[in-house]
C-alpha atoms as a PDB file:
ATOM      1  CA  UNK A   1     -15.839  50.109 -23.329  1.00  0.00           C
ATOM      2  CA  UNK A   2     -18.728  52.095 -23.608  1.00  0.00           C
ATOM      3  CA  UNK A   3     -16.648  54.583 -25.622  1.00  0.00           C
ATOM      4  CA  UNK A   4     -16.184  52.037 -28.224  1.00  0.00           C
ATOM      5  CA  UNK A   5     -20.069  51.037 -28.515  1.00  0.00           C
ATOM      6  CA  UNK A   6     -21.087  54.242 -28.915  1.00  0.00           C
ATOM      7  CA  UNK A   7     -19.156  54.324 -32.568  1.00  0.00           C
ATOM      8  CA  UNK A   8     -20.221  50.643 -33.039  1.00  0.00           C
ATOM      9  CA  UNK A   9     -23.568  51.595 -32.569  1.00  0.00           C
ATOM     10  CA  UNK A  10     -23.619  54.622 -35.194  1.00  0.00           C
ATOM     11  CA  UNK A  11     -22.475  52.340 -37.623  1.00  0.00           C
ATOM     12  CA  UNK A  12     -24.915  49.556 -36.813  1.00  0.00           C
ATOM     13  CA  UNK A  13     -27.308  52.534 -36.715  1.00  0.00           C
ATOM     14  CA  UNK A  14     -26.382  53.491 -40.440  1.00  0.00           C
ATOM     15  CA  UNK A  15     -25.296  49.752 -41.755  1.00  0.00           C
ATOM     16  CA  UNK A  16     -28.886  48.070 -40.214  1.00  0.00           C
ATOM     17  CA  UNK A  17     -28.596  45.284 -37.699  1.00  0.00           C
ATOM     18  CA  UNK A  18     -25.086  44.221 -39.001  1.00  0.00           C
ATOM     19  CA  UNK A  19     -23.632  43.628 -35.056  1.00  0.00           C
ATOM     20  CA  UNK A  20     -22.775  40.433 -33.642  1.00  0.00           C
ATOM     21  CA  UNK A  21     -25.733  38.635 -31.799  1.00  0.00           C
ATOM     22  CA  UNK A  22     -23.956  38.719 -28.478  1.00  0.00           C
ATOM     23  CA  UNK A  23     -23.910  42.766 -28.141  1.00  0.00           C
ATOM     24  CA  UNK A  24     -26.569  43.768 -30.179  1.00  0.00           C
ATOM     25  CA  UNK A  25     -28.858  43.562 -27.310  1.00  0.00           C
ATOM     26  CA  UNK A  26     -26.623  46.819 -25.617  1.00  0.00           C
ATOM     27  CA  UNK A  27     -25.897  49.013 -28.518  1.00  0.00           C
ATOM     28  CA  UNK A  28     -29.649  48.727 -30.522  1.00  0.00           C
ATOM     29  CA  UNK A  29     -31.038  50.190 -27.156  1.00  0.00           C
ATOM     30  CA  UNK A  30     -28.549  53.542 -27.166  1.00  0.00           C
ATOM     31  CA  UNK A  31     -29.217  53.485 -30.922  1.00  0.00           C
ATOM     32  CA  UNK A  32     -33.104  54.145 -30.496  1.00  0.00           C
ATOM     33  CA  UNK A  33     -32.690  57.274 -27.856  1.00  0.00           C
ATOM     34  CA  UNK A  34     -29.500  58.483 -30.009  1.00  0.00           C
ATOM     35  CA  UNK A  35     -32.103  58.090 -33.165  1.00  0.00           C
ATOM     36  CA  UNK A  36     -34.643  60.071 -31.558  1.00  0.00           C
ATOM     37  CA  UNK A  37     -32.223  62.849 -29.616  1.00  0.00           C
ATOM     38  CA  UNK A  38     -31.088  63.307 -33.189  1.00  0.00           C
ATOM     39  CA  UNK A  39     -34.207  64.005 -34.827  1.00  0.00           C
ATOM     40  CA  UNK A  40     -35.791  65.690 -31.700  1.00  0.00           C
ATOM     41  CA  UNK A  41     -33.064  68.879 -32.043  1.00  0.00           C
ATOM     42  CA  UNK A  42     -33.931  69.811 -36.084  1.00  0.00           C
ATOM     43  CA  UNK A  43     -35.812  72.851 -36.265  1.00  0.00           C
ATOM     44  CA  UNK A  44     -38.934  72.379 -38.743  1.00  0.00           C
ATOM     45  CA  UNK A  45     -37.895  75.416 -41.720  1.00  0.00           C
ATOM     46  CA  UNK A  46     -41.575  75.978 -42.247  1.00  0.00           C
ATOM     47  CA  UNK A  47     -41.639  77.917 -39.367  1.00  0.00           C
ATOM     48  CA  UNK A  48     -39.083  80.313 -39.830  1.00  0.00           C
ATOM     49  CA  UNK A  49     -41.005  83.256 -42.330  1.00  0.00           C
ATOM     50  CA  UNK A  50     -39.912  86.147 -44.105  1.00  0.00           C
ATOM     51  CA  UNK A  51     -41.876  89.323 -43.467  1.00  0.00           C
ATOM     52  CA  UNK A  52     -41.601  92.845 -45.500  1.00  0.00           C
ATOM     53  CA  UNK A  53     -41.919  96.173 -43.829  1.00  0.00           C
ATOM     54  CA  UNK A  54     -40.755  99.556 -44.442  1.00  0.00           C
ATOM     55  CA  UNK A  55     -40.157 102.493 -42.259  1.00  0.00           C
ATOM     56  CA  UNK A  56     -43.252 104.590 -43.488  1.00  0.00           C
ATOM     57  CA  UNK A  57     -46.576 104.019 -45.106  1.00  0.00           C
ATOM     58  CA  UNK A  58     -46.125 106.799 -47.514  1.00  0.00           C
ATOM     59  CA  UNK A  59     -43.273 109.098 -48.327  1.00  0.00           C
ATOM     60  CA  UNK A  60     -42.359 112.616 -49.615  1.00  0.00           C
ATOM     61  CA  UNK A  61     -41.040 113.360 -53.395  1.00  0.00           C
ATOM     62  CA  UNK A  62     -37.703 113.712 -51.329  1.00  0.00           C
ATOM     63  CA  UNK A  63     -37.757 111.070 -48.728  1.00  0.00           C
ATOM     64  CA  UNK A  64     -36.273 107.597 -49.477  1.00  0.00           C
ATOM     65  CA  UNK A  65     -37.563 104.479 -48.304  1.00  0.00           C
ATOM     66  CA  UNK A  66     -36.359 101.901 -46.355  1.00  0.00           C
ATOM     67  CA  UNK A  67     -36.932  98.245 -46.970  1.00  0.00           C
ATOM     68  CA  UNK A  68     -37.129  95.928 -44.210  1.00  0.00           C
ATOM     69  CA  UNK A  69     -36.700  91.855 -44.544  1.00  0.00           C
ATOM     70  CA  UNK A  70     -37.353  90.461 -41.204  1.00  0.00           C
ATOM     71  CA  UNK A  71     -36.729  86.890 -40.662  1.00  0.00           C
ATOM     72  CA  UNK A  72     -38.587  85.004 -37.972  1.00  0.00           C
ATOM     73  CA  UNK A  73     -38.431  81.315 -35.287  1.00  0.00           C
ATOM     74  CA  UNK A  74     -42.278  80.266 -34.616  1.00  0.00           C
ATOM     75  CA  UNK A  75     -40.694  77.172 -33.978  1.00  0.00           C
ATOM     76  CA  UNK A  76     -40.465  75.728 -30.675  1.00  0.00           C
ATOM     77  CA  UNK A  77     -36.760  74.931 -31.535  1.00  0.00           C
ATOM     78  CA  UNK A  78     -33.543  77.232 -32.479  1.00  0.00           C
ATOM     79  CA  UNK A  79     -32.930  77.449 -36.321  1.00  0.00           C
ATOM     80  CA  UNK A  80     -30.152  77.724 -38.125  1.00  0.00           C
ATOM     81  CA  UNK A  81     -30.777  80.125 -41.447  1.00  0.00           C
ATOM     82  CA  UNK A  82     -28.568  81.326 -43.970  1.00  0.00           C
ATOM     83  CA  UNK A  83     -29.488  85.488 -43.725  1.00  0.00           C
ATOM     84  CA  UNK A  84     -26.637  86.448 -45.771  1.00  0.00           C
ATOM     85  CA  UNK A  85     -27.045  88.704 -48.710  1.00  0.00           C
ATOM     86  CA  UNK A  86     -26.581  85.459 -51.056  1.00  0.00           C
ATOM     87  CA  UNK A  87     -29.782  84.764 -50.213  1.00  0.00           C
ATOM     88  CA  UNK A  88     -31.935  88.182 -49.786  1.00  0.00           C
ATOM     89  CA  UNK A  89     -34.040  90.148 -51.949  1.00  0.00           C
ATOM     90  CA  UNK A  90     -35.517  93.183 -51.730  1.00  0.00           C
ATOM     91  CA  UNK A  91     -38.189  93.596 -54.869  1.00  0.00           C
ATOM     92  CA  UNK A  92     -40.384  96.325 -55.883  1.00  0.00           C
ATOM     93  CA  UNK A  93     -43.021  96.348 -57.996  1.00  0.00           C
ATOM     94  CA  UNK A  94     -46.255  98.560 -59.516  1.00  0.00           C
ATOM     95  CA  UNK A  95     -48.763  96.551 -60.417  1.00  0.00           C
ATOM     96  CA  UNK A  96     -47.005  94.191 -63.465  1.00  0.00           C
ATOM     97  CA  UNK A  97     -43.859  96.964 -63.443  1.00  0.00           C
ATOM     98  CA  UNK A  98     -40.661  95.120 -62.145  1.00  0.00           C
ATOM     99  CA  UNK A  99     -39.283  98.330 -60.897  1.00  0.00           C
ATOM    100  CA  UNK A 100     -36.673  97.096 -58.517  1.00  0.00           C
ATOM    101  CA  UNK A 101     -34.382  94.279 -57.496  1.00  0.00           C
ATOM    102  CA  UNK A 102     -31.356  94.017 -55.274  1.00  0.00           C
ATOM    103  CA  UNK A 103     -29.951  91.746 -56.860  1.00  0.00           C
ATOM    104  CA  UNK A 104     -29.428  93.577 -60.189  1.00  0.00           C
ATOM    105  CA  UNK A 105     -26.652  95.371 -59.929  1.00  0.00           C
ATOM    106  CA  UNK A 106     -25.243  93.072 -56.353  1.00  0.00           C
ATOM    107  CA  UNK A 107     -21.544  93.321 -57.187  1.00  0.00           C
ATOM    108  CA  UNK A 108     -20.720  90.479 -54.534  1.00  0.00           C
ATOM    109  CA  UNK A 109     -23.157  88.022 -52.269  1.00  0.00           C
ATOM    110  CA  UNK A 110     -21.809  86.016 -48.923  1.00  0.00           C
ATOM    111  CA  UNK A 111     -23.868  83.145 -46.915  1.00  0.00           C
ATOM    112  CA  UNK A 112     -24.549  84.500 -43.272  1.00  0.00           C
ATOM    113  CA  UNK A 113     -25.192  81.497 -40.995  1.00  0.00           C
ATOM    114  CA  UNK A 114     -27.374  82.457 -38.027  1.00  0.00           C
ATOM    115  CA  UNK A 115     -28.705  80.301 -35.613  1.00  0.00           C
ATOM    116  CA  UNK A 116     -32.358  81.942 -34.684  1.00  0.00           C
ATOM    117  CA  UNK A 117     -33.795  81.404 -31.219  1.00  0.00           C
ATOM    118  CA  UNK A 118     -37.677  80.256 -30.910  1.00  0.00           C
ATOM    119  CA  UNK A 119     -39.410  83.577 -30.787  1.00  0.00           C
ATOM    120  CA  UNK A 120     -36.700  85.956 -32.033  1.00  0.00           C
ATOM    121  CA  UNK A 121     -35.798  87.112 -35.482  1.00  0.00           C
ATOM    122  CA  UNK A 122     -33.234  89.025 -37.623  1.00  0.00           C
ATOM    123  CA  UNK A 123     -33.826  91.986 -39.782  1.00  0.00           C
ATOM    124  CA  UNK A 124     -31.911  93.895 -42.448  1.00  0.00           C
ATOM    125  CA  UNK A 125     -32.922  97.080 -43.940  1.00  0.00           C
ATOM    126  CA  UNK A 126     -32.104  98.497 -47.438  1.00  0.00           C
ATOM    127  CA  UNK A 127     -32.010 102.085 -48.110  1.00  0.00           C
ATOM    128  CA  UNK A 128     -33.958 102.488 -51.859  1.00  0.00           C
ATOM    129  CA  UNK A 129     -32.539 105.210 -53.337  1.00  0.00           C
ATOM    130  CA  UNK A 130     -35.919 105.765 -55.573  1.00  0.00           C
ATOM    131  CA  UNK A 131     -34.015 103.838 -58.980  1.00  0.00           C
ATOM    132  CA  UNK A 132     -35.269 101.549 -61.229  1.00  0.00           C
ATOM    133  CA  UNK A 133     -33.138  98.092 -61.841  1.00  0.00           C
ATOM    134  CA  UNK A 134     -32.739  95.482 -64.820  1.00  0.00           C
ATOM    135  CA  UNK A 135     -30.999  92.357 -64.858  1.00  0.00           C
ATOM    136  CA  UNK A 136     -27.421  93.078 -66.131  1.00  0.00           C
ATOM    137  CA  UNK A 137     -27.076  96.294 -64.178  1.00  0.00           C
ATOM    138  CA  UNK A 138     -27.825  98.278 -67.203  1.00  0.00           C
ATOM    139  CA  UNK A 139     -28.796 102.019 -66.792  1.00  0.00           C
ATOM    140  CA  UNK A 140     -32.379 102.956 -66.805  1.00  0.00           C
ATOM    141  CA  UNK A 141     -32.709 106.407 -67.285  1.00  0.00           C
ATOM    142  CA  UNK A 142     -36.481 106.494 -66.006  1.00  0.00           C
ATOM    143  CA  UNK A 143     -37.321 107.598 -62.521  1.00  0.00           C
ATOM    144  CA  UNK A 144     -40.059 106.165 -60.472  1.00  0.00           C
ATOM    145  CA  UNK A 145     -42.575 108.403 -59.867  1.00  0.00           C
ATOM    146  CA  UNK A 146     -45.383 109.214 -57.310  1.00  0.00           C
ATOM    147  CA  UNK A 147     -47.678 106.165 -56.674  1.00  0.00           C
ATOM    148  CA  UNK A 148     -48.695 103.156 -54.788  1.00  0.00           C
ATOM    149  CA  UNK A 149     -45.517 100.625 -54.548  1.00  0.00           C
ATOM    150  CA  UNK A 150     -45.563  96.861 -53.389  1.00  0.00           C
ATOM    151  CA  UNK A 151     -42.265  95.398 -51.570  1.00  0.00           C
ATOM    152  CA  UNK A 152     -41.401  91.996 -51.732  1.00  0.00           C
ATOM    153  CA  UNK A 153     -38.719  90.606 -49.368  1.00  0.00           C
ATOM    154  CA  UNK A 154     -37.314  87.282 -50.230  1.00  0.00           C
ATOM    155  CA  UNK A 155     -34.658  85.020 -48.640  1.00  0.00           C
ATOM    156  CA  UNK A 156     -33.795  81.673 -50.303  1.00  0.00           C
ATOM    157  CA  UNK A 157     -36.911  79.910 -51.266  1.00  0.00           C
ATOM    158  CA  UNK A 158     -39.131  82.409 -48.917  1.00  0.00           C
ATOM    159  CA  UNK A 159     -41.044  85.053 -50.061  1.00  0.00           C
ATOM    160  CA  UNK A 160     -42.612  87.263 -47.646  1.00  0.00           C
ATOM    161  CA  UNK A 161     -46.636  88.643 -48.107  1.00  0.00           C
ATOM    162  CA  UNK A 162     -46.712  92.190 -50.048  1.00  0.00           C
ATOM    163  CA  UNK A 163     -45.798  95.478 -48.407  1.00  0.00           C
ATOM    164  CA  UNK A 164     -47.665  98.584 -49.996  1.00  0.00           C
ATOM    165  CA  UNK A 165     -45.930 101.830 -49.385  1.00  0.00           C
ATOM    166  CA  UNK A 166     -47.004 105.068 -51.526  1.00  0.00           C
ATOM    167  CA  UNK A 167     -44.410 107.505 -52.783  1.00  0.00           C
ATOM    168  CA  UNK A 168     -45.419 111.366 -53.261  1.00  0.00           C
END
């Protein structure tokens, strides 16, 4: 009996008050706590941040970077985030210069569902080969040269704070 007011009551849950008067009075009660033990397991999003690193501070004329997205839980709660390359960017700039993107020339993209514990993160690092990007994948024959570089990581709508790095 109980089996069947626990459906009753998600429907008088999601219809309103709608029950008979007679048992009402039992199912409104395990609505409230099934209300609340709902909302009490959702992670808040804002706390889950995107951070940008890379291996070194500064690197050689032969040495190749690598880019870092981290993904973070400050919640109190585990959270379930999409980390799959569908939703990552690795961006580098120089000054107004769009120098790099990863997802220029990203032949394919999948959704990566991770559920993140509070405290713990994922990372994923991208090897930069030193190349410059467009839109379109189109060749550019221009190297980057020596100079201060700034490393955006981005998943979904997060965008990390700037990484500097310097390449010799």
């Amino acid at each position: 009996m109980s089996g069947a007011l626990n459906p009753s009551s998600e429907q008088a849950s999601s219809t309103g008050t709608a029950g008979s008067p007679g048992p009402s009075g039992q199912p409104s009660p395990s609505a409230t706590p099934s209300a609340t033990a709902s909302a009490s397991p959702t992670c808040d999003q804002k706390l889950v941040t995107v951070t940008a690193g890379t291996n070194k501070a500064a690197y050689g004329p032969d040495e190749k970077p690598v880019l870092t997205l981290k993904v973070a839980n400050g919640g109190k709660l585990p959270c379930k985030v999409n980390i799959g390359t569908s939703q990552m960017e690795f961006l580098v700039t120089s000054g107004s210069d769009r120098v790099f993107s990863s997802k220029d020339c990203q032949a394919e993209s999948d959704d990566l569902v991770r559920t993140i514990a509070p405290g713990e993160s994922e990372t994923a690092n991208f090897p930069w080969p030193r190349n410059r990007s467009v839109q379109g994948c189109e060749e550019i024959p221009d190297g980057v040269g020596a100079g201060y570089y700034v490393f955006i990581a981005k998943l979904g709508p997060r965008v990390s704070p700037p990484a500097v790095f310097q390449l010799g």
